[in-house]
N, C-alpha and C. Protein backbone atom coordinates (compact mmCIF):
# COMPACT_ATOMS: atom_id res chain seq x y z
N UNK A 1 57.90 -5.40 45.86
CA UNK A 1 57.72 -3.98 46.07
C UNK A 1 56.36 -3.50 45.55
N UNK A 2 55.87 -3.84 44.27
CA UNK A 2 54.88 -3.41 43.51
C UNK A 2 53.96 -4.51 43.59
N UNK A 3 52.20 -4.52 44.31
CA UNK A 3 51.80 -5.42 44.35
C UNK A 3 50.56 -5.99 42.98
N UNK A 4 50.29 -4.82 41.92
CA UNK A 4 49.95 -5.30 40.84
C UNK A 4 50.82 -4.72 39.58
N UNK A 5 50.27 -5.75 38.40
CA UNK A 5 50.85 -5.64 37.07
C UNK A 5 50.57 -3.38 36.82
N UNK A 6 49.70 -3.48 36.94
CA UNK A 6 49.45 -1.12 36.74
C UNK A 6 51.15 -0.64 37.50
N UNK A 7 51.23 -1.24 38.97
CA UNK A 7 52.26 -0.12 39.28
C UNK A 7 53.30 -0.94 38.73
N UNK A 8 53.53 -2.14 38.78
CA UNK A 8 54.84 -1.89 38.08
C UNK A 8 55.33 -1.82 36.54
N UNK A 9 53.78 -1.22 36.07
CA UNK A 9 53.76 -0.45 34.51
C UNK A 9 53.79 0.90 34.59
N UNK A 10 53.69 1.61 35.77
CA UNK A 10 53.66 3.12 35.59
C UNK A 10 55.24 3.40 36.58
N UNK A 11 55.74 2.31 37.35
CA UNK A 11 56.86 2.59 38.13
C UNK A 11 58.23 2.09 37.54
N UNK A 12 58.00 1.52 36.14
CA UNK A 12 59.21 1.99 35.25
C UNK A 12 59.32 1.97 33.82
N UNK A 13 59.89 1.50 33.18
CA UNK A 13 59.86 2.31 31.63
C UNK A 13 59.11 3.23 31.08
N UNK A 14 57.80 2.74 30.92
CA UNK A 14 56.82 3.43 30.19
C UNK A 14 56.69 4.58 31.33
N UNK A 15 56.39 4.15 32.84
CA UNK A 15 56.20 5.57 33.60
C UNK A 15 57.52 6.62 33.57
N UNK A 16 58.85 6.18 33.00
CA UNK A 16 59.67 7.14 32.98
C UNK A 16 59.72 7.70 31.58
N UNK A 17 59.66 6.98 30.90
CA UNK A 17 59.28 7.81 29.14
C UNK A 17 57.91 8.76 29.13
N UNK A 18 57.15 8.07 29.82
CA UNK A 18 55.52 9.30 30.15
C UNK A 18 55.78 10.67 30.57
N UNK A 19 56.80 10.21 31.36
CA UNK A 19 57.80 11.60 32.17
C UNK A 19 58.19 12.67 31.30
N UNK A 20 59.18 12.25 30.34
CA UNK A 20 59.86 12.78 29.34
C UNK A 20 58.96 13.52 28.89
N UNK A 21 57.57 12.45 27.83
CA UNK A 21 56.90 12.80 27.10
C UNK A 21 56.16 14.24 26.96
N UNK A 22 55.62 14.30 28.27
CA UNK A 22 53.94 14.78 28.68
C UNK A 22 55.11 15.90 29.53
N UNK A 23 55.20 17.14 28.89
CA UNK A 23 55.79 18.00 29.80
C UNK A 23 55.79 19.50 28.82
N UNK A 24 55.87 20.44 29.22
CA UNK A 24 56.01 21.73 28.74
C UNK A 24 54.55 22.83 28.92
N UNK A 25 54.80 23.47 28.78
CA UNK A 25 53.85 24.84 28.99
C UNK A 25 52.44 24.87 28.14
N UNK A 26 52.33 23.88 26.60
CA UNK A 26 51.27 23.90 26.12
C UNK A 26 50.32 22.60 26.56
N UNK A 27 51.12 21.81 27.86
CA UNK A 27 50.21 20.83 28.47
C UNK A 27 49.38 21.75 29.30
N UNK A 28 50.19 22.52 30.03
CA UNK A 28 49.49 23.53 31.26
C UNK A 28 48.53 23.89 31.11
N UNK A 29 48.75 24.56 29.61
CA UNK A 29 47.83 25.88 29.15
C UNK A 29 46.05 25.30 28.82
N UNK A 30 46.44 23.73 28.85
CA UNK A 30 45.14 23.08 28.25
C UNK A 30 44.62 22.49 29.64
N UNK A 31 45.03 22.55 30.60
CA UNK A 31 45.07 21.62 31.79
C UNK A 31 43.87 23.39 32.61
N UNK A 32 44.49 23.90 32.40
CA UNK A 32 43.84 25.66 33.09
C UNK A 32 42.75 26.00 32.76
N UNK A 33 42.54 25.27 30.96
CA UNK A 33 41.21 25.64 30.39
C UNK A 33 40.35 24.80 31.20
N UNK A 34 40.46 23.56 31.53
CA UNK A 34 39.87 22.71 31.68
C UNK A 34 38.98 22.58 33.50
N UNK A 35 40.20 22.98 34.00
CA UNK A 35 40.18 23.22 35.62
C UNK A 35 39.35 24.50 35.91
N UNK A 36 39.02 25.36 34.82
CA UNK A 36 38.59 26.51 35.27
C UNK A 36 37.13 26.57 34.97
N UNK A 37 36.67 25.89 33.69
CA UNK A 37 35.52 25.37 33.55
C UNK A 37 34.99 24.28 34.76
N UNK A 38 35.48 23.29 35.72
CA UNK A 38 35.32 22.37 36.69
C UNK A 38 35.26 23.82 37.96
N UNK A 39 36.22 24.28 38.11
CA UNK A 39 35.90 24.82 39.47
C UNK A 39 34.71 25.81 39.60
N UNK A 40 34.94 26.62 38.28
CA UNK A 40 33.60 27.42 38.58
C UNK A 40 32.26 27.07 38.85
N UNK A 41 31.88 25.36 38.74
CA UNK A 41 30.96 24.61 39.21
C UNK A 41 30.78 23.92 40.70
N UNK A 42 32.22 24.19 41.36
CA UNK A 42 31.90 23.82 42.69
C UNK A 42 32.22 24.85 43.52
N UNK A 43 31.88 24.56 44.80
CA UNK A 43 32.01 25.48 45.92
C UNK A 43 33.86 25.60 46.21
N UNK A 44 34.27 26.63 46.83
CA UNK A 44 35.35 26.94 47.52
C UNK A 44 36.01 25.43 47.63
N UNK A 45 37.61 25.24 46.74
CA UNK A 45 37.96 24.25 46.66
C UNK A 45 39.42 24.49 47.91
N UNK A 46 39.38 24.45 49.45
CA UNK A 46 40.48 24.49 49.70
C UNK A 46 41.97 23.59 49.84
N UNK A 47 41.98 22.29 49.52
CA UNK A 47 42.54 21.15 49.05
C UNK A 47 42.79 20.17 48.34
N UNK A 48 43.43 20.00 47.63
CA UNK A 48 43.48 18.93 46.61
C UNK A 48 44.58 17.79 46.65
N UNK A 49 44.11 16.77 46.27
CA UNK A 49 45.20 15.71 46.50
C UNK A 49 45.10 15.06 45.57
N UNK A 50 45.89 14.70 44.13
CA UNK A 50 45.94 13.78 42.98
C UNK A 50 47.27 12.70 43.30
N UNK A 51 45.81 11.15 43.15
CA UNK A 51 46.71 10.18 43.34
C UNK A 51 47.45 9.43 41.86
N UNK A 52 48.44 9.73 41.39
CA UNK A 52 48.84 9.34 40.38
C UNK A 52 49.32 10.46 39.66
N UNK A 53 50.03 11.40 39.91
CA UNK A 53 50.17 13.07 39.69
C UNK A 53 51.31 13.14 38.70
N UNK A 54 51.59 12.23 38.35
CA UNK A 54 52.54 12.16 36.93
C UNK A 54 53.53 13.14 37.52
N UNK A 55 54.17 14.37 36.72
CA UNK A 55 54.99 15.13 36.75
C UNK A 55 54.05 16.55 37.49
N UNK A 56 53.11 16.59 38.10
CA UNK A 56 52.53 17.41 38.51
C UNK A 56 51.79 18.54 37.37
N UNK A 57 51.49 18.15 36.35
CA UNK A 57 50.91 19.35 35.35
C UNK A 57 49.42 19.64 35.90
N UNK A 58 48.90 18.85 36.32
CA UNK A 58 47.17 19.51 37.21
C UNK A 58 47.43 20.11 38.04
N UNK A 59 48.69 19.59 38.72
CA UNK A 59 48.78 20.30 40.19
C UNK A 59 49.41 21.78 40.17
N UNK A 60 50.23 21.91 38.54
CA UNK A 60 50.55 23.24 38.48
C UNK A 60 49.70 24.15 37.64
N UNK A 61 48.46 23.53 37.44
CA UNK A 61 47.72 24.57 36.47
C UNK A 61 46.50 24.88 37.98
N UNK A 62 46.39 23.90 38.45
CA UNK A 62 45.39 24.36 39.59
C UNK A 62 46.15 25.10 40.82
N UNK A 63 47.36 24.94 40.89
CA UNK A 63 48.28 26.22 41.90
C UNK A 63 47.76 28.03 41.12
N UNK A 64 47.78 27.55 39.76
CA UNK A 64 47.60 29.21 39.49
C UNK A 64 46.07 29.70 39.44
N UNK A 65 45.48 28.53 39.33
CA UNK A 65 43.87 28.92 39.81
C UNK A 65 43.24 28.55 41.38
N UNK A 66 44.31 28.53 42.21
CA UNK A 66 43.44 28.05 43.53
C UNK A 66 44.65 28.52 44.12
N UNK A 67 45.65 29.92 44.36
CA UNK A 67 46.98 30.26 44.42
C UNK A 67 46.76 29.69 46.11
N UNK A 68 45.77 29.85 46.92
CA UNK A 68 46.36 29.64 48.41
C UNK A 68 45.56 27.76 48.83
N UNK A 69 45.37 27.12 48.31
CA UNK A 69 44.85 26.00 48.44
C UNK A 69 45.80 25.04 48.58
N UNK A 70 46.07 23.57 49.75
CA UNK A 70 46.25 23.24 49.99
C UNK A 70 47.08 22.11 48.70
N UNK A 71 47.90 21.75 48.19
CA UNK A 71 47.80 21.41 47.01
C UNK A 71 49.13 20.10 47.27
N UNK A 72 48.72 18.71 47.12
CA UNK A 72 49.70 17.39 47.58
C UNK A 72 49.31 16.53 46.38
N UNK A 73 50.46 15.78 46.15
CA UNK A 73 50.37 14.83 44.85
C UNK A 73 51.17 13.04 45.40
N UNK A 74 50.52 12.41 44.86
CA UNK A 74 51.15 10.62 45.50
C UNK A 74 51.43 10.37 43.87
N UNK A 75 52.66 9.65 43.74
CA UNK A 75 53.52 9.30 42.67
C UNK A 75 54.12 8.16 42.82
N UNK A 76 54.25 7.10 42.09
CA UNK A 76 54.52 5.87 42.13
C UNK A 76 56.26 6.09 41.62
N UNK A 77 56.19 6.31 40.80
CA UNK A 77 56.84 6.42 39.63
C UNK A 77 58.30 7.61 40.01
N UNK A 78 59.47 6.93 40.58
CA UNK A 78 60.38 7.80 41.02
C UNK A 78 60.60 9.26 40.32
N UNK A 79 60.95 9.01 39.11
CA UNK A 79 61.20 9.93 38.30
C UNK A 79 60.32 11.08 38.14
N UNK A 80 59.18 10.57 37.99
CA UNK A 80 57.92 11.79 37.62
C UNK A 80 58.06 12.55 39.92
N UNK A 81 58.43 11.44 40.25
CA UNK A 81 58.24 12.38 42.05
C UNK A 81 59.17 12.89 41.67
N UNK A 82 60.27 12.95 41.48
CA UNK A 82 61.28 13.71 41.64
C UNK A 82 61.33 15.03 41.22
N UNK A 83 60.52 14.91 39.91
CA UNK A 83 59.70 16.48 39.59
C UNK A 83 59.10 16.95 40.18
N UNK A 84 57.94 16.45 40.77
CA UNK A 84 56.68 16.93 41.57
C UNK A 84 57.44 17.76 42.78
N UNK A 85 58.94 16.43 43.42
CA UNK A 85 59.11 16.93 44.31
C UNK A 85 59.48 18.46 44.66
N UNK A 86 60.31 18.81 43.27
CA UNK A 86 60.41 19.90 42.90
C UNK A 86 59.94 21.03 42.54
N UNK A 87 58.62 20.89 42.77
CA UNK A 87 57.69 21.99 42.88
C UNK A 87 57.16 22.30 43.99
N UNK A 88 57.79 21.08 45.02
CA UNK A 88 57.29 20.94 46.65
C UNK A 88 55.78 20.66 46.58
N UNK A 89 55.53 19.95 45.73
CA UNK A 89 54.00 19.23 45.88
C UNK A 89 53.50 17.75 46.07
N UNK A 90 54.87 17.24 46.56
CA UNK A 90 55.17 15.70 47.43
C UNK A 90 54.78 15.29 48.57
């Protein structure tokens, strides 16, 4: 299924404990500082696509700074999609 040693280190244990780990509102809040300093340096961002999107925390700090932008995430790692999926950013 998994054709190197990375995915099938991020597609189970450790990628489902990462899950657990790395989650709540003061990840966001640092993820917004960060994205907002980056965008104000480029032009009109209308799409984004993060390959490896964990539980989606970039993808939900850049939804509130880019509210109408195209916004898709690729996830190895069932558990962390199953979140993402849940924000409909699958």
């Amino acid at each position: 299924m998994y054709t190197t040693e990375q995915e099938k280190f991020w597609a189970g244990e450790f990628g489902d404990d990462y899950v657990d780990r790395n989650q709540g509102s003061e990840w966001i809040s640092g993820y917004l500082a960060h994205f907002y300093d980056v965008l104000k340096r480029v032009p009109e961002v209308s799409s984004v696509v993060e390959f490896g999107c964990n539980r989606g925390m970039n993808l939900q700090a850049l939804r509130q700074l880019l509210p109408k932008a195209e916004l898709h995430g690729i996830e190895i790692n069932e558990k962390a999609a199953s979140v993402v999926n849940e924000w409909g950013l699958l």
